[in-house]
PDB file of N, CA and C in Angstrom:
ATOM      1  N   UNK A   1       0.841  -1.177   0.000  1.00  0.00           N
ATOM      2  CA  UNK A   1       0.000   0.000   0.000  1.00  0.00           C
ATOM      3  C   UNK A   1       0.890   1.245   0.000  1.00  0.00           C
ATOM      4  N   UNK A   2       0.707   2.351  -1.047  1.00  0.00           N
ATOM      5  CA  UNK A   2       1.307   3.783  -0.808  1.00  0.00           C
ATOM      6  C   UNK A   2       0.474   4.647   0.288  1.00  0.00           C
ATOM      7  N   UNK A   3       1.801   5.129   0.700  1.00  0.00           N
ATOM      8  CA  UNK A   3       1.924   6.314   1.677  1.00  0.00           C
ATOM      9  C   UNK A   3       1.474   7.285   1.121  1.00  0.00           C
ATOM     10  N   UNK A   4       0.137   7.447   1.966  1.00  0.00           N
ATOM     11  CA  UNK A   4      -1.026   8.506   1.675  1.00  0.00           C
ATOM     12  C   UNK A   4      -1.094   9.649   2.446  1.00  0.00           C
ATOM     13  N   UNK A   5      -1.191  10.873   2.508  1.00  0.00           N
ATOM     14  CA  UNK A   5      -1.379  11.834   3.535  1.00  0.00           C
ATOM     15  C   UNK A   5      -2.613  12.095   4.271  1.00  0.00           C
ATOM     16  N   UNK A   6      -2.720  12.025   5.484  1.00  0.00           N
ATOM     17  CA  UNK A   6      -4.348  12.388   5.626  1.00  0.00           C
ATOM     18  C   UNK A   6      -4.186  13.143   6.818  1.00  0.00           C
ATOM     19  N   UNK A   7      -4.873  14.535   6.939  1.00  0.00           N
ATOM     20  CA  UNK A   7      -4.785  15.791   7.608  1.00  0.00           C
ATOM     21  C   UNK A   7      -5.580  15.307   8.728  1.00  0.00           C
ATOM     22  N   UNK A   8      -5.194  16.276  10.428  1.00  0.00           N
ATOM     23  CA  UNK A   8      -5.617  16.452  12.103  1.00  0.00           C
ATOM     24  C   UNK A   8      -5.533  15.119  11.909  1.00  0.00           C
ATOM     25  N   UNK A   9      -5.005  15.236  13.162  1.00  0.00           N
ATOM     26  CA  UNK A   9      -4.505  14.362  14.030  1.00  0.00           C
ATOM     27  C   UNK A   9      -4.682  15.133  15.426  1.00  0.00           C
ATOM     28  N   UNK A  10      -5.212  14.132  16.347  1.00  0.00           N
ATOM     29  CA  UNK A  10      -5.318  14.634  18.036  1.00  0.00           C
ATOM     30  C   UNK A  10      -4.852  14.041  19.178  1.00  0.00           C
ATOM     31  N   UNK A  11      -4.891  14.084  20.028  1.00  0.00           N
ATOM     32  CA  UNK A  11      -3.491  14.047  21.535  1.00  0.00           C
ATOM     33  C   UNK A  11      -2.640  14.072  21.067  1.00  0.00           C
ATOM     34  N   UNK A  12      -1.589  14.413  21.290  1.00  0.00           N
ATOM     35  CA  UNK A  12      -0.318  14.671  21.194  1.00  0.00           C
ATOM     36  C   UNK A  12       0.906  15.132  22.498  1.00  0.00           C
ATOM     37  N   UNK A  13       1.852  14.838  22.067  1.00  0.00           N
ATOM     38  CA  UNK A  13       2.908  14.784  23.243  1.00  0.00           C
ATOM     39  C   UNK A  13       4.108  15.650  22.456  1.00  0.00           C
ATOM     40  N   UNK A  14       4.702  16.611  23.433  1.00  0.00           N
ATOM     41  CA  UNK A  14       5.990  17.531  22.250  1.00  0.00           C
ATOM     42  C   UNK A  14       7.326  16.533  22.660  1.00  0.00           C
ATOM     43  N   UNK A  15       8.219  16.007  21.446  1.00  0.00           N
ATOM     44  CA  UNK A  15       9.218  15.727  21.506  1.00  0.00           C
ATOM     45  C   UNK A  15      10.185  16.348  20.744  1.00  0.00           C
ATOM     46  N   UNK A  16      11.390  16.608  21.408  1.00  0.00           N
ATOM     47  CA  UNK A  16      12.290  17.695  20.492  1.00  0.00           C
ATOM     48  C   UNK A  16      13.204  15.956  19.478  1.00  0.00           C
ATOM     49  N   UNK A  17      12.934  16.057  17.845  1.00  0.00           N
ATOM     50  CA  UNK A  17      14.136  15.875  17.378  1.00  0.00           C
ATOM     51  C   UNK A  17      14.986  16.413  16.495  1.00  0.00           C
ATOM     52  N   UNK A  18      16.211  15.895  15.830  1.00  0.00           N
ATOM     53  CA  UNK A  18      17.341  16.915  15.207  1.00  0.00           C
ATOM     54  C   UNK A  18      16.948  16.083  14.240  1.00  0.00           C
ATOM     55  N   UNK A  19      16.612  16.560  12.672  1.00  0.00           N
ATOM     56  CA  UNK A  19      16.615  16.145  10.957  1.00  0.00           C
ATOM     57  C   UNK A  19      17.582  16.862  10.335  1.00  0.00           C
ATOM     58  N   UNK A  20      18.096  16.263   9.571  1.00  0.00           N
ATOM     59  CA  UNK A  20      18.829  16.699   9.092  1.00  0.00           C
ATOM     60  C   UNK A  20      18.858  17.532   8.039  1.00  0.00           C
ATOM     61  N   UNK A  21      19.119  18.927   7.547  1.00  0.00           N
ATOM     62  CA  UNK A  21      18.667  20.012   6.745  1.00  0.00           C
ATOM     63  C   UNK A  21      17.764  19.541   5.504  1.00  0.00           C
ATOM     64  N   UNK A  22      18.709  18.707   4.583  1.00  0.00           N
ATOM     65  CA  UNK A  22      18.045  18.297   3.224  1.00  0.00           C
ATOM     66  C   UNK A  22      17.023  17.534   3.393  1.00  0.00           C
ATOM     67  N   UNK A  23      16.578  16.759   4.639  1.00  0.00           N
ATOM     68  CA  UNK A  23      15.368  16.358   5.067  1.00  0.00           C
ATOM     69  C   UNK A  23      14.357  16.717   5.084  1.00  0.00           C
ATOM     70  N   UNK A  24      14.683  18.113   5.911  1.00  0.00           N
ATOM     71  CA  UNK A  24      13.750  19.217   6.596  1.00  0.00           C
ATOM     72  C   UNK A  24      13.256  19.687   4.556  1.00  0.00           C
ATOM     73  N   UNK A  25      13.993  19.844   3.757  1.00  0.00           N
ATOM     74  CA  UNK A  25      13.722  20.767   2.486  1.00  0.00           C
ATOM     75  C   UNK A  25      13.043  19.411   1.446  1.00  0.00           C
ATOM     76  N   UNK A  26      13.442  18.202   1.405  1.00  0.00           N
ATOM     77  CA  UNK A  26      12.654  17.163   1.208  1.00  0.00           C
ATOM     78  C   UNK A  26      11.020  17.074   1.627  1.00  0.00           C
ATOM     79  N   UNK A  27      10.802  17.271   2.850  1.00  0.00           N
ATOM     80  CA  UNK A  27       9.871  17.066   3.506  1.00  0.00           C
ATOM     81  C   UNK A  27       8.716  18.238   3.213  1.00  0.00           C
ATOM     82  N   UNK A  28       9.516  19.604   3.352  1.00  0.00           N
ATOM     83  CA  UNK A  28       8.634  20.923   3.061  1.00  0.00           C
ATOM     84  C   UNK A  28       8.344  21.200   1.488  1.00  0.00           C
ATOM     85  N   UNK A  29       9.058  20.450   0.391  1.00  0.00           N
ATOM     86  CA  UNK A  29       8.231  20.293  -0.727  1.00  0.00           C
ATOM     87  C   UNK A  29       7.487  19.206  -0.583  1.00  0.00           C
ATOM     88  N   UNK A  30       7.491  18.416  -0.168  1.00  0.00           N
ATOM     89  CA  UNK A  30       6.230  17.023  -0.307  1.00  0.00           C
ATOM     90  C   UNK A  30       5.484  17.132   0.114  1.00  0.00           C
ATOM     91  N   UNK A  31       4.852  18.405   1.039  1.00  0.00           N
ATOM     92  CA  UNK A  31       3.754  18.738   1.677  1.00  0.00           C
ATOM     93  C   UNK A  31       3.317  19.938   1.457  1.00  0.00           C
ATOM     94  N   UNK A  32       4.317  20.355   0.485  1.00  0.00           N
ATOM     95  CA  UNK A  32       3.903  22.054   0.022  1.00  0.00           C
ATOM     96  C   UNK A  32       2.560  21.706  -0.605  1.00  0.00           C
ATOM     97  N   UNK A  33       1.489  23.008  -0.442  1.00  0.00           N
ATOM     98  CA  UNK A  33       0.451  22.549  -1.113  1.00  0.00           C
ATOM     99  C   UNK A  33      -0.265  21.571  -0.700  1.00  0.00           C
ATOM    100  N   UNK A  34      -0.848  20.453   0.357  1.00  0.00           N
ATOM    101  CA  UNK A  34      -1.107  20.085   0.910  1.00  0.00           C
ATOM    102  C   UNK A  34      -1.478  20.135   2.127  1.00  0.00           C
ATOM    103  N   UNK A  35      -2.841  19.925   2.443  1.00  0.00           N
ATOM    104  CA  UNK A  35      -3.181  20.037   3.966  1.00  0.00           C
ATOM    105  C   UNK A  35      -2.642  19.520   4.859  1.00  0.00           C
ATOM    106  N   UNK A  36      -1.701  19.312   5.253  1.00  0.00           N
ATOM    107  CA  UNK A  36      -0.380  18.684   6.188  1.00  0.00           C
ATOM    108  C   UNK A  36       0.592  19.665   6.631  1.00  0.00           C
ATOM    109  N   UNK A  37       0.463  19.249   7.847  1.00  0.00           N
ATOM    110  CA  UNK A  37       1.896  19.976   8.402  1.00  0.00           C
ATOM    111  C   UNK A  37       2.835  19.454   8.952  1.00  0.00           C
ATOM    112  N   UNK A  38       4.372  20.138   9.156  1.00  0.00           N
ATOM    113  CA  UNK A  38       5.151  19.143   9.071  1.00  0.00           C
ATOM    114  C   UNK A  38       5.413  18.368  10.009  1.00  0.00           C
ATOM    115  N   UNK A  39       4.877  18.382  11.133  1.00  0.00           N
ATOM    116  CA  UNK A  39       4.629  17.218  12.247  1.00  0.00           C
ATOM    117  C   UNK A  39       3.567  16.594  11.972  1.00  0.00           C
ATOM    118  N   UNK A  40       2.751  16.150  11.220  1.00  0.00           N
ATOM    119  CA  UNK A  40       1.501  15.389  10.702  1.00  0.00           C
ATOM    120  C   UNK A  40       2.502  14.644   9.976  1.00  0.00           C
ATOM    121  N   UNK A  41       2.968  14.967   8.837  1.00  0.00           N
ATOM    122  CA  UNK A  41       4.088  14.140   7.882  1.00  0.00           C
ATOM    123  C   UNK A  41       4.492  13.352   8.474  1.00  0.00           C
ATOM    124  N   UNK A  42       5.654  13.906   9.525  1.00  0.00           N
ATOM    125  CA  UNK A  42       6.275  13.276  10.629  1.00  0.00           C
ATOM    126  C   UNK A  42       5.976  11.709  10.959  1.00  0.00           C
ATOM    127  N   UNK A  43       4.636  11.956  11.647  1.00  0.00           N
ATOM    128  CA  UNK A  43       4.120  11.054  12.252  1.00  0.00           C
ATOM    129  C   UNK A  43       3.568  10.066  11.884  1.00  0.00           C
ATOM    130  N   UNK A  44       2.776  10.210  10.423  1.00  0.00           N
ATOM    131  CA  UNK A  44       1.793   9.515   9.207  1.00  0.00           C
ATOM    132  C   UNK A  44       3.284   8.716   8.793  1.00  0.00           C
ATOM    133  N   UNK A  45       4.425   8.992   8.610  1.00  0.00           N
ATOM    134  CA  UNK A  45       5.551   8.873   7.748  1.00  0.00           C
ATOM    135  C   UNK A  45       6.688   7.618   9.346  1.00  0.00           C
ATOM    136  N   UNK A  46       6.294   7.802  10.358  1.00  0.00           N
ATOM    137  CA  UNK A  46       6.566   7.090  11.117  1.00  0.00           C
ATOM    138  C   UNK A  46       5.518   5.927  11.573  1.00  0.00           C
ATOM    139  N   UNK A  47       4.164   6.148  11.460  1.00  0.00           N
ATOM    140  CA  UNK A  47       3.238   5.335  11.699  1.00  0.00           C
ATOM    141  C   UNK A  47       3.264   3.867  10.548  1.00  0.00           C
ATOM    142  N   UNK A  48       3.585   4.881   9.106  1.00  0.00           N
ATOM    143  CA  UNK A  48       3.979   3.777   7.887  1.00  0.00           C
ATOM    144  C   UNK A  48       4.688   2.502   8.007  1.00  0.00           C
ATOM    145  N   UNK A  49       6.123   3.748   8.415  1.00  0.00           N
ATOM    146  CA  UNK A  49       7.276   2.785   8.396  1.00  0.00           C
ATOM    147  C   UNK A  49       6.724   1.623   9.738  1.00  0.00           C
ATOM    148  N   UNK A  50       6.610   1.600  10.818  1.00  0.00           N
ATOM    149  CA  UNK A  50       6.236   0.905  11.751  1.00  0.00           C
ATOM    150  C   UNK A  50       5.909  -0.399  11.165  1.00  0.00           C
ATOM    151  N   UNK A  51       4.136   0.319  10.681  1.00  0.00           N
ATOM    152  CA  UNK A  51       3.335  -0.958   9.877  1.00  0.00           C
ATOM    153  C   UNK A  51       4.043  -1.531   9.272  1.00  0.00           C
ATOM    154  N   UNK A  52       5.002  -1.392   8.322  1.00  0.00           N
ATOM    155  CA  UNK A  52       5.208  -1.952   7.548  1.00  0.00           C
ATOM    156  C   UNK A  52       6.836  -2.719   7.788  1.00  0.00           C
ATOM    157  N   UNK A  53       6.816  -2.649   9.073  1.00  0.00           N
ATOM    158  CA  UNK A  53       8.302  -2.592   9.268  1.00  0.00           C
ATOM    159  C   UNK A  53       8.419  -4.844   9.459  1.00  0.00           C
ATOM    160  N   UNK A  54       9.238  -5.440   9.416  1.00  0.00           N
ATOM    161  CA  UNK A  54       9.507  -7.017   9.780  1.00  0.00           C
ATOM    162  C   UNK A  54       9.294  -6.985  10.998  1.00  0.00           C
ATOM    163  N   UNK A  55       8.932  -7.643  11.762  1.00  0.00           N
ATOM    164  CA  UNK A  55       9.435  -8.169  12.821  1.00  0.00           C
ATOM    165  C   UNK A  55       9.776  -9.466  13.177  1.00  0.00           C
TER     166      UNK A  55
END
């Protein structure tokens, strides 16, 4: 299945992390134009990998 975007998301917890620049500029065109922000990405984009991860 492709990685789909889908906008709000609710509870939430603040965690500080460090990305690395060309990430950060990766990330802010793939959501340019899109109802997403870049901690929604984030998270939709970590929730993916998870699912889809071996165990």
């Amino acid at each position: 299945m492709a990685f789909q975007l889908k906008s709000n998301r609710k509870e939430t917890e603040n965690k500080t992390i460090r990305f690395p620049l060309p990430l950060i500029e990766e990330i802010e065109k793939a959501i340019q134009n899109e109802d997403v922000t870049f901690s929604s990405f984030v998270i939709q984009a970590c929730e993916y990998a998870l699912k889809d991860m071996k165990k």
